[in-house]
PDB file of N, CA and C in Angstrom:
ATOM      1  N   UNK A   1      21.072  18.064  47.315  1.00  0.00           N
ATOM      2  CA  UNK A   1      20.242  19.019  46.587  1.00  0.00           C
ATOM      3  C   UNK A   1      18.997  18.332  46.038  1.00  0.00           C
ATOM      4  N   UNK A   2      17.821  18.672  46.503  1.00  0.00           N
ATOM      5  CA  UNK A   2      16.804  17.992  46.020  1.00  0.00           C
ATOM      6  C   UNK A   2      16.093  19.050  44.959  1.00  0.00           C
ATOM      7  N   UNK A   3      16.612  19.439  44.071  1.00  0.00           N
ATOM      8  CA  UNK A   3      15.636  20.037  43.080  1.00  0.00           C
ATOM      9  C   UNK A   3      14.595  19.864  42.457  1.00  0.00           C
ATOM     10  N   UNK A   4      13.745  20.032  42.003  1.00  0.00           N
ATOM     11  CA  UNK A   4      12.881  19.778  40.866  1.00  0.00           C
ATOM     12  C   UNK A   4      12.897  20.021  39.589  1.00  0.00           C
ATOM     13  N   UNK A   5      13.810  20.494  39.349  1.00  0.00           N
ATOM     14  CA  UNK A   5      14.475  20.616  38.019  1.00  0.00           C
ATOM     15  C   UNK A   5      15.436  20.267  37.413  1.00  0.00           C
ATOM     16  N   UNK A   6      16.014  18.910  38.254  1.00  0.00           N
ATOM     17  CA  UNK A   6      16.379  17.682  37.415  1.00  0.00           C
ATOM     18  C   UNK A   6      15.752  16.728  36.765  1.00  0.00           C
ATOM     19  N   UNK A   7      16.330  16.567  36.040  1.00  0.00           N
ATOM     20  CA  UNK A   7      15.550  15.680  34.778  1.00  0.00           C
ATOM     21  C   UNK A   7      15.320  14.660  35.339  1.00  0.00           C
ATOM     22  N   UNK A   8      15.939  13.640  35.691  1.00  0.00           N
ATOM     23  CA  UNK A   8      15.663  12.486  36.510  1.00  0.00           C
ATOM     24  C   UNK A   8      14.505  12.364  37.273  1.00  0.00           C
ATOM     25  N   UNK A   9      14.468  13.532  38.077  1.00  0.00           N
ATOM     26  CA  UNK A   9      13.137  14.091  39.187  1.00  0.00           C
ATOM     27  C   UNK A   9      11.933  14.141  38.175  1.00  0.00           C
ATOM     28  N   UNK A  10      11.879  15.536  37.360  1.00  0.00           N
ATOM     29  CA  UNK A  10      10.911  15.453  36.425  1.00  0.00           C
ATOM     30  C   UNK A  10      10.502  14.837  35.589  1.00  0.00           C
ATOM     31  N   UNK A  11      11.369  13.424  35.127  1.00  0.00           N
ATOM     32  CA  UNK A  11      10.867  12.400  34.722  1.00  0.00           C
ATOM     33  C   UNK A  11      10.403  11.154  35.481  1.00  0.00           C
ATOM     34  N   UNK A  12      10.498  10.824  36.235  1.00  0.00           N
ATOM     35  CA  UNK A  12       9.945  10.134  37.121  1.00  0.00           C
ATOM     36  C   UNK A  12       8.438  10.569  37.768  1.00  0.00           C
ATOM     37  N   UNK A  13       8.617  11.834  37.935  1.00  0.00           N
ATOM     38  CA  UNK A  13       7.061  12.503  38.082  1.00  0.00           C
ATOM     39  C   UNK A  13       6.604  12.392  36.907  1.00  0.00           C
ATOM     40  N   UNK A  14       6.675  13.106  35.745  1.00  0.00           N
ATOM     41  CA  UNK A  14       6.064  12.534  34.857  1.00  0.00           C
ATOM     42  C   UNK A  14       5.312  11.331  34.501  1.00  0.00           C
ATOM     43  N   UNK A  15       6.522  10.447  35.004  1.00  0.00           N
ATOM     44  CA  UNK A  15       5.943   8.677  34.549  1.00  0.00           C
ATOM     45  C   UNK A  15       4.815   8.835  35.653  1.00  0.00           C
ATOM     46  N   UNK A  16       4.989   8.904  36.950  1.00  0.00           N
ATOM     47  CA  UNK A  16       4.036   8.215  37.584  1.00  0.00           C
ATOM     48  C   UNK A  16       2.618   9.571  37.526  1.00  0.00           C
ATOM     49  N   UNK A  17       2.689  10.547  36.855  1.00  0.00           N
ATOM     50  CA  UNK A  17       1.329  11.591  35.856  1.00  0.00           C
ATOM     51  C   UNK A  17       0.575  10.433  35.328  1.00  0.00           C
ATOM     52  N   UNK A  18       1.674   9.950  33.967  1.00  0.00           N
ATOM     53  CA  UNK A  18       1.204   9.508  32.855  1.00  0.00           C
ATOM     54  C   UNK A  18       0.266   7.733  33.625  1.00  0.00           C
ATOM     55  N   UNK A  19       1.256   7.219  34.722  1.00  0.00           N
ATOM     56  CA  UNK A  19       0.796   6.166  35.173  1.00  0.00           C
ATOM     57  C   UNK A  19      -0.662   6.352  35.775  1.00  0.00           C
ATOM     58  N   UNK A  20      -0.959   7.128  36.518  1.00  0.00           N
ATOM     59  CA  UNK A  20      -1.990   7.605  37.278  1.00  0.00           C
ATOM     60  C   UNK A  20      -2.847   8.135  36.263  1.00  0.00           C
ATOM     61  N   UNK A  21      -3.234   8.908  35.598  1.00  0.00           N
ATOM     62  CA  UNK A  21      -3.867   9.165  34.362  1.00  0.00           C
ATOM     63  C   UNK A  21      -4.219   7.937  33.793  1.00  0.00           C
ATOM     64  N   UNK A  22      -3.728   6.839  33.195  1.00  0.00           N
ATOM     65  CA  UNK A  22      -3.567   5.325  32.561  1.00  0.00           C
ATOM     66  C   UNK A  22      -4.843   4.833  33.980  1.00  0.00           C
ATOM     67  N   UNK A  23      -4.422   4.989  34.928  1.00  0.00           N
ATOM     68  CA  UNK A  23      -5.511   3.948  35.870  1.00  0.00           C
ATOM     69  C   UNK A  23      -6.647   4.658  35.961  1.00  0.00           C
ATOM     70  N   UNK A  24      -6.586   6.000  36.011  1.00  0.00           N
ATOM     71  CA  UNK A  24      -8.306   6.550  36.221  1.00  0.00           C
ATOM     72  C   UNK A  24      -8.850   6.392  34.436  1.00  0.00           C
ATOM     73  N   UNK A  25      -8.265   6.149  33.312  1.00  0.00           N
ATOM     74  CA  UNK A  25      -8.813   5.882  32.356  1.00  0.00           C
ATOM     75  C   UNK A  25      -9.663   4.326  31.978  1.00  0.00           C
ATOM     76  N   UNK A  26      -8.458   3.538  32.608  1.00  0.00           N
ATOM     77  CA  UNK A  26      -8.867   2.307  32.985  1.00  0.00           C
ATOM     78  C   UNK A  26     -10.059   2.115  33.870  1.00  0.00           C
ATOM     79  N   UNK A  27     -10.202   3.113  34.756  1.00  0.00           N
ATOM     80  CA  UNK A  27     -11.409   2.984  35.322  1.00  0.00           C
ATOM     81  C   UNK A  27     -12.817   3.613  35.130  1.00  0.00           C
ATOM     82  N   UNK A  28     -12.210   4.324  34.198  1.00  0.00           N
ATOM     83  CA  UNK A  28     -14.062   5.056  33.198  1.00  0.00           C
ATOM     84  C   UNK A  28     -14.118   4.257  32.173  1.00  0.00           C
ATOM     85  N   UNK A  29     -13.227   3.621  31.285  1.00  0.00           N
ATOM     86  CA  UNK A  29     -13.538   2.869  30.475  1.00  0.00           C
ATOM     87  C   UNK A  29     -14.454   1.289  30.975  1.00  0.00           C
ATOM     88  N   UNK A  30     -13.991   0.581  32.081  1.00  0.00           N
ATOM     89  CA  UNK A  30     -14.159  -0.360  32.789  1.00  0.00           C
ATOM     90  C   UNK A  30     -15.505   0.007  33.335  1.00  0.00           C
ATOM     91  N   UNK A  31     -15.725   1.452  33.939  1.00  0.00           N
ATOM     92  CA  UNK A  31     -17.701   1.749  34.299  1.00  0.00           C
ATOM     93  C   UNK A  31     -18.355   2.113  32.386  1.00  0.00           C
ATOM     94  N   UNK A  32     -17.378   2.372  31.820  1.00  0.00           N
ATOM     95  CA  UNK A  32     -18.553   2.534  30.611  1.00  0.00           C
ATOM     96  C   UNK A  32     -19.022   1.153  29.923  1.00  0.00           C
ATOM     97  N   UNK A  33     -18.009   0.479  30.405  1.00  0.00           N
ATOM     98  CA  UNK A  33     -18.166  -1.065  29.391  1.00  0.00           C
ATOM     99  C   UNK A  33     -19.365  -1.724  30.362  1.00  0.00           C
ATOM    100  N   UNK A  34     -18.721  -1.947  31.680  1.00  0.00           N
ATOM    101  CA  UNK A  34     -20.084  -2.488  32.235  1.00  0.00           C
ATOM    102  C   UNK A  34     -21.503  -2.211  32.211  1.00  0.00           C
ATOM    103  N   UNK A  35     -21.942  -0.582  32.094  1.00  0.00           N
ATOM    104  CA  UNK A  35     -23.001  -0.001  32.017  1.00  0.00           C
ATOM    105  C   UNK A  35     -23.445  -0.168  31.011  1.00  0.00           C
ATOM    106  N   UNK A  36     -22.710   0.046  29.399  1.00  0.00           N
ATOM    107  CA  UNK A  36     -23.233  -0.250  28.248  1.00  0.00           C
ATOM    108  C   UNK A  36     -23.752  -1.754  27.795  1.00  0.00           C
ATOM    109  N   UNK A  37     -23.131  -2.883  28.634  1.00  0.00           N
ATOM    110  CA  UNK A  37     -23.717  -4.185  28.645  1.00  0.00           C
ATOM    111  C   UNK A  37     -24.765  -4.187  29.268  1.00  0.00           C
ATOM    112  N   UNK A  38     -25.150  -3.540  30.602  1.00  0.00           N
ATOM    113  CA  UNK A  38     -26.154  -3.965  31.562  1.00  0.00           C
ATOM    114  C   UNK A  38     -27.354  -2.814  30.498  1.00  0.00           C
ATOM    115  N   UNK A  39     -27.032  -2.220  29.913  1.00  0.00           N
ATOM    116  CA  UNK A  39     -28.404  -1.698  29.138  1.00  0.00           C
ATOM    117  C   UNK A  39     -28.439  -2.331  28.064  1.00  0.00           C
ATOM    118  N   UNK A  40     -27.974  -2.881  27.483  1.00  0.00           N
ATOM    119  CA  UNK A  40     -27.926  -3.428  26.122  1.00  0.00           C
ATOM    120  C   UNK A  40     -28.704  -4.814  26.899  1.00  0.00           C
ATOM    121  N   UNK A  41     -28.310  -5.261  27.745  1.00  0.00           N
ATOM    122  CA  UNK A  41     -29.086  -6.766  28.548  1.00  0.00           C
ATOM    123  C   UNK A  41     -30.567  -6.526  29.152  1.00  0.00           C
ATOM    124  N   UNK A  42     -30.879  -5.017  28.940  1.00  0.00           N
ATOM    125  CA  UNK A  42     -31.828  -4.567  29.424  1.00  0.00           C
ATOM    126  C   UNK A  42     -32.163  -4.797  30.826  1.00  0.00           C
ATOM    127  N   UNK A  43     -31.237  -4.963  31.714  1.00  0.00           N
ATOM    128  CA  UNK A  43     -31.017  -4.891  33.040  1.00  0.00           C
ATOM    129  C   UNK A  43     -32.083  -3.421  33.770  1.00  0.00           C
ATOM    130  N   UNK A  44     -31.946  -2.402  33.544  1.00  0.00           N
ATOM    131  CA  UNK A  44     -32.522  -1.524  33.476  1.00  0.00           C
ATOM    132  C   UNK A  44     -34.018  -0.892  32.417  1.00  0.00           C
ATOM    133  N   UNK A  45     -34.615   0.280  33.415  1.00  0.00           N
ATOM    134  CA  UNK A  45     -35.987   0.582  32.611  1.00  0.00           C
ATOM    135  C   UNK A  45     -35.172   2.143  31.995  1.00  0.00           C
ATOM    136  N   UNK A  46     -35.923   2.592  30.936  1.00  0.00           N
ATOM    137  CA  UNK A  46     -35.091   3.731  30.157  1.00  0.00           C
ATOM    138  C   UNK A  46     -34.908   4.646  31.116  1.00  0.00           C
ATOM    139  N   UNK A  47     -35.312   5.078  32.030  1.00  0.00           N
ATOM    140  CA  UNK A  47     -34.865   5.840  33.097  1.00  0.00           C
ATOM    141  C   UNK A  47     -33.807   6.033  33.546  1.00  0.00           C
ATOM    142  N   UNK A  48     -34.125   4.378  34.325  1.00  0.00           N
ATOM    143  CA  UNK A  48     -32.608   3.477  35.304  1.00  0.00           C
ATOM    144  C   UNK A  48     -31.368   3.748  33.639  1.00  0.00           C
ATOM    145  N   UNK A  49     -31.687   3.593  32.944  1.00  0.00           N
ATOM    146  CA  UNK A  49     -30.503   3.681  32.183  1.00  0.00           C
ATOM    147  C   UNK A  49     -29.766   5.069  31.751  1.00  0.00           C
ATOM    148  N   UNK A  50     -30.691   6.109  31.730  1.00  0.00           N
ATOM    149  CA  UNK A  50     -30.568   7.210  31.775  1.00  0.00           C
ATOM    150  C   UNK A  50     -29.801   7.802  32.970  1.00  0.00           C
ATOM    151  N   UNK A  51     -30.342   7.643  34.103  1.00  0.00           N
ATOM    152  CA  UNK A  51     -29.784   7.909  35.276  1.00  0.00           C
ATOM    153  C   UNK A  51     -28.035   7.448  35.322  1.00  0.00           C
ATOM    154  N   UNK A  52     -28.011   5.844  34.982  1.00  0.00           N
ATOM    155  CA  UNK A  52     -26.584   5.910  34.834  1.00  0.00           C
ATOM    156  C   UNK A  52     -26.093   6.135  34.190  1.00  0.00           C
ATOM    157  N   UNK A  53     -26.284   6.891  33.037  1.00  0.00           N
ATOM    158  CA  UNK A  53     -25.642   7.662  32.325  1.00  0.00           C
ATOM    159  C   UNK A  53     -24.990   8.964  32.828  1.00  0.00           C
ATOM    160  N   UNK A  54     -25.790   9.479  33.215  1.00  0.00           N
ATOM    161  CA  UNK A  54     -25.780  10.633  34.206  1.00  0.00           C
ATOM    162  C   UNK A  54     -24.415  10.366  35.140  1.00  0.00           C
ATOM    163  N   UNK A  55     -24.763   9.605  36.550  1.00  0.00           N
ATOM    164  CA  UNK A  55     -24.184   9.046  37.096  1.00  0.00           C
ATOM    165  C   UNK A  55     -22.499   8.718  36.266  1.00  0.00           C
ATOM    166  N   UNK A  56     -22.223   8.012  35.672  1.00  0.00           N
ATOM    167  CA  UNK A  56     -20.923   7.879  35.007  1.00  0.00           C
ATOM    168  C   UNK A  56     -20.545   9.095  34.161  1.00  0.00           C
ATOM    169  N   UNK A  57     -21.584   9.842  33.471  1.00  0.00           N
ATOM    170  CA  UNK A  57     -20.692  11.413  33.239  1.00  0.00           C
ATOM    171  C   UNK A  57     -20.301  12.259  34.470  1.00  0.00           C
ATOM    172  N   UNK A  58     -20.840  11.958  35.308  1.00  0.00           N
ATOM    173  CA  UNK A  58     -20.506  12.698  36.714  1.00  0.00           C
ATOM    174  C   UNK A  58     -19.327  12.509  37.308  1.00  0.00           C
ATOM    175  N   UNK A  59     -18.958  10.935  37.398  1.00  0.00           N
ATOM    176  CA  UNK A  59     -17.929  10.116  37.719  1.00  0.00           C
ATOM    177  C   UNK A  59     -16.588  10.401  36.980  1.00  0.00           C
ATOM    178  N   UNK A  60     -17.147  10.706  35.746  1.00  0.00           N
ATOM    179  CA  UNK A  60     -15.978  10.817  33.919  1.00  0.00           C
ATOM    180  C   UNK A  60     -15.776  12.339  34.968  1.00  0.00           C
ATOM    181  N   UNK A  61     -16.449  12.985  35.102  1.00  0.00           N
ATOM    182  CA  UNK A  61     -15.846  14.843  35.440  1.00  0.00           C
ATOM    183  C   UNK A  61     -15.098  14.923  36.532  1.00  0.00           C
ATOM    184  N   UNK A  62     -15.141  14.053  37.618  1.00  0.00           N
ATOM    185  CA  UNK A  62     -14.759  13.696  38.949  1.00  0.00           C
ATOM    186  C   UNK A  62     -13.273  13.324  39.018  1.00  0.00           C
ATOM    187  N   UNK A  63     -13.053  12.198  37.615  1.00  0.00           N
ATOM    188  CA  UNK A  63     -11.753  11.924  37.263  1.00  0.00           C
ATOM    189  C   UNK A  63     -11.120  12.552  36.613  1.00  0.00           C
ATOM    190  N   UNK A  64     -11.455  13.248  35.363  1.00  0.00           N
ATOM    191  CA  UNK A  64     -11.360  14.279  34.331  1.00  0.00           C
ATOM    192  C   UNK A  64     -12.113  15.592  34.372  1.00  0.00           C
ATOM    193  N   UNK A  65     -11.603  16.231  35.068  1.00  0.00           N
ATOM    194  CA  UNK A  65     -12.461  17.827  35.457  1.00  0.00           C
ATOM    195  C   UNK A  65     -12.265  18.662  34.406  1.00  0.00           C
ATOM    196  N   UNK A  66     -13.449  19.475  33.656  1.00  0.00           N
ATOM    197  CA  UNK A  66     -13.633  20.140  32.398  1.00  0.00           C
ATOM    198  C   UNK A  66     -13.040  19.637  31.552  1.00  0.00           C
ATOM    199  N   UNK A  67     -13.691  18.211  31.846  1.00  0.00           N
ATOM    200  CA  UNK A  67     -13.334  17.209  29.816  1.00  0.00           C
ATOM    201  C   UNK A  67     -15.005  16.418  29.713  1.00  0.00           C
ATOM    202  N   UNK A  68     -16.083  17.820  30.060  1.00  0.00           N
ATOM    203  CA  UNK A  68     -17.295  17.055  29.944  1.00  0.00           C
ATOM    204  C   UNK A  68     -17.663  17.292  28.035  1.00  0.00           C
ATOM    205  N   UNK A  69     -16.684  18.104  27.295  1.00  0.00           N
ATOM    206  CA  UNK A  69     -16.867  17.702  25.802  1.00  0.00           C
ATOM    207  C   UNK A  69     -16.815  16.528  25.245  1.00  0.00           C
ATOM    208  N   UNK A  70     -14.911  16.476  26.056  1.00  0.00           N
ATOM    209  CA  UNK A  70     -14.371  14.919  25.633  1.00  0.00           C
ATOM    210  C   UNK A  70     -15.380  14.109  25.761  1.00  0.00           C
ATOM    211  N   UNK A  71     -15.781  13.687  27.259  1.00  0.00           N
ATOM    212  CA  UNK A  71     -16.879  12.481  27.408  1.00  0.00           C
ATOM    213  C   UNK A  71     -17.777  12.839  26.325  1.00  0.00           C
ATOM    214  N   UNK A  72     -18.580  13.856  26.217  1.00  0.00           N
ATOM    215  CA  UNK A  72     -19.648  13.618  25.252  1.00  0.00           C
ATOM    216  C   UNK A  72     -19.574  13.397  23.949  1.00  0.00           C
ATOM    217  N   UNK A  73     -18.401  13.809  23.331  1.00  0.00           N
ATOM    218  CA  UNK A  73     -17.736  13.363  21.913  1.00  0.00           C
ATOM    219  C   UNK A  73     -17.073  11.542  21.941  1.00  0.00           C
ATOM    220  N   UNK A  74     -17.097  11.493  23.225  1.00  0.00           N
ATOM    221  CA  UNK A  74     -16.577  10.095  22.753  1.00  0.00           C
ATOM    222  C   UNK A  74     -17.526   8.916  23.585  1.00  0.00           C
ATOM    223  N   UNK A  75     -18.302   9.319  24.260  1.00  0.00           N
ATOM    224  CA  UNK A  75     -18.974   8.022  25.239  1.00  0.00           C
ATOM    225  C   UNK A  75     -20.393   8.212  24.762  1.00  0.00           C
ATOM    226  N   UNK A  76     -21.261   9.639  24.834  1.00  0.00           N
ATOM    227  CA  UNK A  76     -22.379   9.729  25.369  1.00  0.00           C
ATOM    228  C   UNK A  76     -23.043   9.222  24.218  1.00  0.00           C
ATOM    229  N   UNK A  77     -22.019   9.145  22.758  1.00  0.00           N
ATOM    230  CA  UNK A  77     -23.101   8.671  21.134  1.00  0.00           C
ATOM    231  C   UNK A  77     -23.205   7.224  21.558  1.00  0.00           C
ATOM    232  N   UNK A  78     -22.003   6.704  22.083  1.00  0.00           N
ATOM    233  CA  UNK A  78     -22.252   5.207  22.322  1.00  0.00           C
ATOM    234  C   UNK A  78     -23.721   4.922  23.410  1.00  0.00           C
ATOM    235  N   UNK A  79     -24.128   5.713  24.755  1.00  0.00           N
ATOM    236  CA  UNK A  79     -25.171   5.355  24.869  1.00  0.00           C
ATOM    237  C   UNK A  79     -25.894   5.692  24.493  1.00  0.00           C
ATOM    238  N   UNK A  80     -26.552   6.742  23.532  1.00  0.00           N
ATOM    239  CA  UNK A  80     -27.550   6.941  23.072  1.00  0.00           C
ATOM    240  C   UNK A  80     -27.981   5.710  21.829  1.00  0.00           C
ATOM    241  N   UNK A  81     -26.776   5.584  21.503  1.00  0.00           N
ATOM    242  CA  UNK A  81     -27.413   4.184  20.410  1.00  0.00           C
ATOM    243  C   UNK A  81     -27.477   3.280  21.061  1.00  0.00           C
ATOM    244  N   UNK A  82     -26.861   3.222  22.557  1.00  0.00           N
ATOM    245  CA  UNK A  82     -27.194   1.485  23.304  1.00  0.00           C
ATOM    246  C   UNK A  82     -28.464   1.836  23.971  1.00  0.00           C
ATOM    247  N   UNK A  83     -28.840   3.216  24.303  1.00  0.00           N
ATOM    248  CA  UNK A  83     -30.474   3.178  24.947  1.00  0.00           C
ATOM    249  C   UNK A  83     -31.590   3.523  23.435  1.00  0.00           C
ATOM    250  N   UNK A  84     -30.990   3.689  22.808  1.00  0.00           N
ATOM    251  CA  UNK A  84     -32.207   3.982  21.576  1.00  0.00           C
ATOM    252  C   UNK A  84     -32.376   2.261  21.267  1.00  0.00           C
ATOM    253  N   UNK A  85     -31.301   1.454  20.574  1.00  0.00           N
ATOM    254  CA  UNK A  85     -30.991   0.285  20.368  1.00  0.00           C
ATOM    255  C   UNK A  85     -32.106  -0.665  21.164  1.00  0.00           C
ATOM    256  N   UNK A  86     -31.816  -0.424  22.352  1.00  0.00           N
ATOM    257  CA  UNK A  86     -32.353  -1.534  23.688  1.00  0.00           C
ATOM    258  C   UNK A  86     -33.728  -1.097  23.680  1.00  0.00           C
ATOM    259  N   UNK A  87     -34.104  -0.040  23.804  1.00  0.00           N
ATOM    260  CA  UNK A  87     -35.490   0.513  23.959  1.00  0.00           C
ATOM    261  C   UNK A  87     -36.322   1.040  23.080  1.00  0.00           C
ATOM    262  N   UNK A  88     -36.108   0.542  21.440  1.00  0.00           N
ATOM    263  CA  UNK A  88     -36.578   0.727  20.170  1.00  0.00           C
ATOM    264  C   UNK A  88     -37.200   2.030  20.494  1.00  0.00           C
ATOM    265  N   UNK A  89     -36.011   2.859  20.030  1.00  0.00           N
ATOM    266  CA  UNK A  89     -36.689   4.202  20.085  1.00  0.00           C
ATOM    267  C   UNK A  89     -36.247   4.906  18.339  1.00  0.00           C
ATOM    268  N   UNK A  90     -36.687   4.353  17.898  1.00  0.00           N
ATOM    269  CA  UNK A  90     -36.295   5.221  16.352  1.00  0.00           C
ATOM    270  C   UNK A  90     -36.784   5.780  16.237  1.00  0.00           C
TER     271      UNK A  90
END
């Protein structure tokens, strides 16, 4: 009997949800950290930095589909103070 409504079953799916979720987080956190260094190093012109901003909220929706609040409540203040910061924009 292969059900899906054994617990065993539905916990094991679960884990590997929660596991898979854990690695695509690991991997927007891992493009936000790099991007926020390479503008803060001024690697980029305010544009180029803009653009990847863009670019990695695109990426954040791609992994996380209709959590473009989340990202902006939790990532987009961090670049606006790393492109205001880098590009003395007060």
């Amino acid at each position: 009997m292969a059900q899906d409504s054994k617990p065993g079953i539905q916990s094991a799916r679960q884990s590997q949800a929660i596991r898979e979720e854990n690695r695509r987080l690991a991997y927007l956190r891992f493009l936000v950290d790099v991007a926020l260094r390479a503008i803060r190093a001024g690697y980029f012109s305010r544009r180029q930095a803009e653009t990847v901003v863009a670019n990695i909220r695109s990426q954040a929706l791609q992994l996380f589909p209709g959590k473009d609040q989340t990202f902006d409540l939790i990532y987009l203040s961090r670049f606006r103070r790393a492109i205001t910061e880098t590009y003395r924009l007060h």
